[in-house]
Structures are given as C-alpha cells and as structure tokens.
N, C-alpha and C. Protein backbone atom coordinates (compact mmCIF):
# COMPACT_ATOMS: atom_id res chain seq x y z
N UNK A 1 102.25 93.05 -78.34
CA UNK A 1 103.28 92.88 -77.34
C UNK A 1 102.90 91.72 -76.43
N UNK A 2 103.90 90.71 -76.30
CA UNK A 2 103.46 89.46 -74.88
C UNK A 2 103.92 89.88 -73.86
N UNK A 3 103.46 89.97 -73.01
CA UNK A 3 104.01 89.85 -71.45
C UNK A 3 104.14 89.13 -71.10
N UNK A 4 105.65 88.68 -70.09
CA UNK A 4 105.65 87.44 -69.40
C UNK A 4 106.45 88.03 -68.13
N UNK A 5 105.73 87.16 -67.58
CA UNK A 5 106.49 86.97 -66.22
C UNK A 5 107.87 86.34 -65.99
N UNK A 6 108.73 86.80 -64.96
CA UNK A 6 109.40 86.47 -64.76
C UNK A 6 109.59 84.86 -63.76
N UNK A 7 110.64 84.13 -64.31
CA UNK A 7 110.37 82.45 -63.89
C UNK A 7 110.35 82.82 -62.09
N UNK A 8 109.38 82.10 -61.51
CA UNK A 8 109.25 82.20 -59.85
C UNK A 8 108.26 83.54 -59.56
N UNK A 9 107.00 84.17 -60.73
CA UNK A 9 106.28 84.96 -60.40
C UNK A 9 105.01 84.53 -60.46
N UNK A 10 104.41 84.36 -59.74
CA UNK A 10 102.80 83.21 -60.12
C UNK A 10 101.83 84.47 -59.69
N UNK A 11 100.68 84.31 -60.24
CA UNK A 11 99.42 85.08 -60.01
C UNK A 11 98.23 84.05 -59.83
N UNK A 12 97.61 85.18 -58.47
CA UNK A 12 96.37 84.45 -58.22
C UNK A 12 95.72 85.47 -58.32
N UNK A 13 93.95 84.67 -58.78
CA UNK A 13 92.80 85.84 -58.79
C UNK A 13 92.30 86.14 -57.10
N UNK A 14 91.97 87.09 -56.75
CA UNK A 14 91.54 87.43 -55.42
C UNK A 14 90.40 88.61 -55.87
N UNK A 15 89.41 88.35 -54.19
CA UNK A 15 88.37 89.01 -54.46
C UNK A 15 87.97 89.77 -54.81
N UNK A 16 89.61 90.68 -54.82
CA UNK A 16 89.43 92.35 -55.12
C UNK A 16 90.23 92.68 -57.01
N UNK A 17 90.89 91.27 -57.19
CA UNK A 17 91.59 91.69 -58.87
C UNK A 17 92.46 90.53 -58.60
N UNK A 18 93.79 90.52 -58.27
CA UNK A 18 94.88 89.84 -58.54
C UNK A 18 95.86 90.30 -57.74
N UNK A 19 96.70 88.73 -57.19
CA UNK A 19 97.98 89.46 -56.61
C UNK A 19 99.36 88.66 -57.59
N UNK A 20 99.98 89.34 -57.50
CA UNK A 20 101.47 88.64 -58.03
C UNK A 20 102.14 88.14 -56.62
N UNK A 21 102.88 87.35 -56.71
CA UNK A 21 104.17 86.94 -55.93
C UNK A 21 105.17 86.55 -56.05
N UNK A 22 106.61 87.10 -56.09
CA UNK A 22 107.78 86.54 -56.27
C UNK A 22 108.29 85.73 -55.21
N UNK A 23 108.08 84.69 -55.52
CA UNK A 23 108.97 83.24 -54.66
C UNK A 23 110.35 83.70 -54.43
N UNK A 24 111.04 83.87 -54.89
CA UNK A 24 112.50 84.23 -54.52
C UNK A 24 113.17 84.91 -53.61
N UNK A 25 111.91 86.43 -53.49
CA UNK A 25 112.09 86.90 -52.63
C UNK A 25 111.08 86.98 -51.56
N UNK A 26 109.70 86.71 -52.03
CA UNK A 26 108.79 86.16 -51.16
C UNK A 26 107.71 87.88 -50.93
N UNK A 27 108.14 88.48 -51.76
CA UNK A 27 107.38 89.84 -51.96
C UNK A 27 105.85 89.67 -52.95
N UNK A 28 105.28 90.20 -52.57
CA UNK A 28 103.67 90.09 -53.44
C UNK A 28 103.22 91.42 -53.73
N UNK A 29 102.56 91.63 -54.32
CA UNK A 29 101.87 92.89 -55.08
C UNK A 29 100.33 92.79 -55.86
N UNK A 30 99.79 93.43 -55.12
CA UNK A 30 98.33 93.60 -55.30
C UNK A 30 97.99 94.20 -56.59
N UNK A 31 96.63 94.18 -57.39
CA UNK A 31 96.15 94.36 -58.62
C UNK A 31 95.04 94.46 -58.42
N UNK A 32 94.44 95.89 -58.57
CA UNK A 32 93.00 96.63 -58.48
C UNK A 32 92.47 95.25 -59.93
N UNK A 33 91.01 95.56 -59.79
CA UNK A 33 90.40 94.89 -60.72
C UNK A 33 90.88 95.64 -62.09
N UNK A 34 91.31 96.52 -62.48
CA UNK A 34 91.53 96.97 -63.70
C UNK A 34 93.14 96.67 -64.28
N UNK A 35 93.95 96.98 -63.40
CA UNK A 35 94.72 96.34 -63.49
C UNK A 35 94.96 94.79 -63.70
N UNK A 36 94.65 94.48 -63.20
CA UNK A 36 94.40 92.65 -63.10
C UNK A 36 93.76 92.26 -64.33
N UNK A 37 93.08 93.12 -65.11
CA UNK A 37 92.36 92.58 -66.14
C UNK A 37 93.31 92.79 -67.70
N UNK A 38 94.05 94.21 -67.11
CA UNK A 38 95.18 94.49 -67.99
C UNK A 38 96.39 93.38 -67.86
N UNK A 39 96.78 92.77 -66.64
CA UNK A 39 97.86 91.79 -66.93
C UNK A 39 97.11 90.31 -67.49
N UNK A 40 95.78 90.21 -67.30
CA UNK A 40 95.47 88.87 -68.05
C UNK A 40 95.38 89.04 -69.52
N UNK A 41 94.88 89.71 -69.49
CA UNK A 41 94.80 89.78 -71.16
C UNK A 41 96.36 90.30 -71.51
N UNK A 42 97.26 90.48 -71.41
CA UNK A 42 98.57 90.78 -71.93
C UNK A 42 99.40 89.25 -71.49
N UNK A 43 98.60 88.52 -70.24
CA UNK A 43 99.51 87.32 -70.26
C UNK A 43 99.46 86.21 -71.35
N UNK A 44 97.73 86.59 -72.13
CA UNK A 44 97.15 85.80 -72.80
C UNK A 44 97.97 86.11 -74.12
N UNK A 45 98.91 86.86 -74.73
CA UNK A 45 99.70 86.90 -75.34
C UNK A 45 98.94 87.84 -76.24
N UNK A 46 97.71 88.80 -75.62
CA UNK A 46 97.00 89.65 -76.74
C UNK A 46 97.72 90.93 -77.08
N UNK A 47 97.75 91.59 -78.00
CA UNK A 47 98.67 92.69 -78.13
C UNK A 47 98.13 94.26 -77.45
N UNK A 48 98.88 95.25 -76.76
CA UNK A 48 98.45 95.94 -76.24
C UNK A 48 97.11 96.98 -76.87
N UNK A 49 97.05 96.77 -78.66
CA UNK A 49 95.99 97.26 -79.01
C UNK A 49 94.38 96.85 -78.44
N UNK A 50 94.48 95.40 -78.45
CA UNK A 50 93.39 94.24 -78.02
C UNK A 50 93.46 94.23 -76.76
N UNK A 51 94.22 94.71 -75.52
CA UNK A 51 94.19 95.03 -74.46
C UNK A 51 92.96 96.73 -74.25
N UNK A 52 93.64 97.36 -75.01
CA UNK A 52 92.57 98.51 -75.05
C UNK A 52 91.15 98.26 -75.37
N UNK A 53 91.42 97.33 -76.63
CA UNK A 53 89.35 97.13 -76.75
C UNK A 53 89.06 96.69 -75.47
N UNK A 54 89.54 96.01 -75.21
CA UNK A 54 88.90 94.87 -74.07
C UNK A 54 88.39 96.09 -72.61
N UNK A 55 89.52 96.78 -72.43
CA UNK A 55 89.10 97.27 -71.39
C UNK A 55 87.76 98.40 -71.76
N UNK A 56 88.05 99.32 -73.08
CA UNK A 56 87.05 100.14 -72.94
C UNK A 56 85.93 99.59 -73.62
N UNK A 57 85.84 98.07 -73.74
CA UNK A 57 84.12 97.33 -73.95
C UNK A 57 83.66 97.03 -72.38
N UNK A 58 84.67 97.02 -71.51
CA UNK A 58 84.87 96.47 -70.25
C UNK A 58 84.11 97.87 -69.36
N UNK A 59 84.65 98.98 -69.57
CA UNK A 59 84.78 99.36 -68.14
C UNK A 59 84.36 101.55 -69.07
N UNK A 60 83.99 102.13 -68.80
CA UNK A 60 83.49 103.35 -69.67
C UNK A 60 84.59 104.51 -69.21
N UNK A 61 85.79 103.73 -70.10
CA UNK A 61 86.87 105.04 -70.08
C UNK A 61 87.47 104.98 -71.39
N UNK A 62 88.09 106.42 -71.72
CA UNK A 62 88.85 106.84 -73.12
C UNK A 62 90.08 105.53 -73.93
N UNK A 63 89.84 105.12 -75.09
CA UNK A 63 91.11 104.43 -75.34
C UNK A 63 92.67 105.36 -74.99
N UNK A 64 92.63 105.96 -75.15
CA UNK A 64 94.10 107.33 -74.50
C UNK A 64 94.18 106.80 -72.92
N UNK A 65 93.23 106.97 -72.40
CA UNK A 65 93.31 106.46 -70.75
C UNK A 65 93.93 105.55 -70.45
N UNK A 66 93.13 104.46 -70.97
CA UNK A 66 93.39 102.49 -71.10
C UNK A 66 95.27 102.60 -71.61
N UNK A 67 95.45 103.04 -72.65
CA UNK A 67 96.44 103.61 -72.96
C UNK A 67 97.74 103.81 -72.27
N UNK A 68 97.31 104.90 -71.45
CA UNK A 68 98.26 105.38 -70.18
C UNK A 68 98.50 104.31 -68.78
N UNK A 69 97.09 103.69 -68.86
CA UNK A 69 97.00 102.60 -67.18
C UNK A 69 98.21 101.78 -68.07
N UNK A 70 98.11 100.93 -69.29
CA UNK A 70 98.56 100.05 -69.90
C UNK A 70 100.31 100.45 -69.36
N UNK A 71 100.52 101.47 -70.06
CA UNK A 71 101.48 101.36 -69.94
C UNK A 71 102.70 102.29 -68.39
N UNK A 72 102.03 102.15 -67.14
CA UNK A 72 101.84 103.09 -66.52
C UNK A 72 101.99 101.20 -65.04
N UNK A 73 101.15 100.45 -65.94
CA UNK A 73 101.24 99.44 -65.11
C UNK A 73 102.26 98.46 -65.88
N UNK A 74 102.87 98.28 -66.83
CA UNK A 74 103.77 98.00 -67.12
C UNK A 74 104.96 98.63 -66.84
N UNK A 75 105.39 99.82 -66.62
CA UNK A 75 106.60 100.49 -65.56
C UNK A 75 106.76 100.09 -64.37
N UNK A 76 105.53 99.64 -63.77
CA UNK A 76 105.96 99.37 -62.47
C UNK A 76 106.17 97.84 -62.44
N UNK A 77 105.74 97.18 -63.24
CA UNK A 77 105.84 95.65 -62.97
C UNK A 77 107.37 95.56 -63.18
N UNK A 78 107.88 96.05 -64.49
CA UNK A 78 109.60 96.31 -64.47
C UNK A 78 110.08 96.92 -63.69
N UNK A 79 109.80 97.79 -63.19
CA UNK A 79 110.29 98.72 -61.76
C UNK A 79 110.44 97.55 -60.75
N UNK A 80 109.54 96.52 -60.50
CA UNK A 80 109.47 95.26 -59.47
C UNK A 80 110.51 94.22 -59.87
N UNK A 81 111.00 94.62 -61.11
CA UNK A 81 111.60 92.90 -61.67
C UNK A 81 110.54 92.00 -61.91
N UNK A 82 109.65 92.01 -62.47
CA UNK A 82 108.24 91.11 -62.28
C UNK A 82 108.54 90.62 -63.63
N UNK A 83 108.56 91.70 -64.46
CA UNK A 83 109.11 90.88 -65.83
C UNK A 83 110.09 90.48 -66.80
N UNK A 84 110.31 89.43 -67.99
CA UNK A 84 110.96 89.23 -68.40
C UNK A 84 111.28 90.64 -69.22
N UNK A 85 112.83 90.22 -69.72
CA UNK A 85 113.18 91.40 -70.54
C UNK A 85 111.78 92.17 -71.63
C-alpha cells in the first residue's frame, strides 16, 4: 500500500517523532516516535507488510500490534483529511 499525502501537507522531523501540517487550513498534528516511523516508511512507498518488519526489528512489539498501530494511525490521518484517496 503507498501513502500519500494530501497536496499542501508537509512533514517535519521533530525531537519527539514528527509533525504534519496542513497549509490550507494551517492545522498541525503531532507523531509519537512510533508513529512517525510508521508514516515514513509508508511515505517511502513500502507496503504495509515491510512497514511491520521494520517496526518489530525496530522497537520489541507483536507483528498483530504493529498491525493494529498501522492501521489505527491510518484512520485518523483520513479522519484529518491528511490523505489522498
């Protein structure tokens, strides 16, 4: 699966993970380090399977878990309008 952002949503890295910001409306949204690591690697056009290795070589939780954040933080980015269809 690719993720993309929606045109006028830019991300920066910050000390704590990542924030998003929509220019349009001028709203931003914060990204724990785990999160943040889940939207780079999905921006990188990797598929949500290769999103799971990554995190549980990354970080000592269940692929089922990684799983659920995955797609748990993808509801809300559409819940925001953050992404494309």
């Amino acid at each position: 699966m690719t993720m993309n952002l929606r045109p006028g949503v830019v991300t920066a890295d910050t000390e704590y993970g990542m924030a998003l910001l929509d220019q349009s409306s001028g709203e931003y949204y914060t990204l724990n380090p785990t999160a943040a690591l889940i939207v780079r690697t999905l921006l990188e056009g990797t598929s949500t399977e290769q999103a799971v290795t990554a995190l549980t070589e990354t970080y000592d939780v269940s692929a089922e878990q990684v799983e659920e954040d995955i797609a748990r933080i993808l509801e809300e980015l559409r819940a925001a309008r953050l992404l494309t269809a």
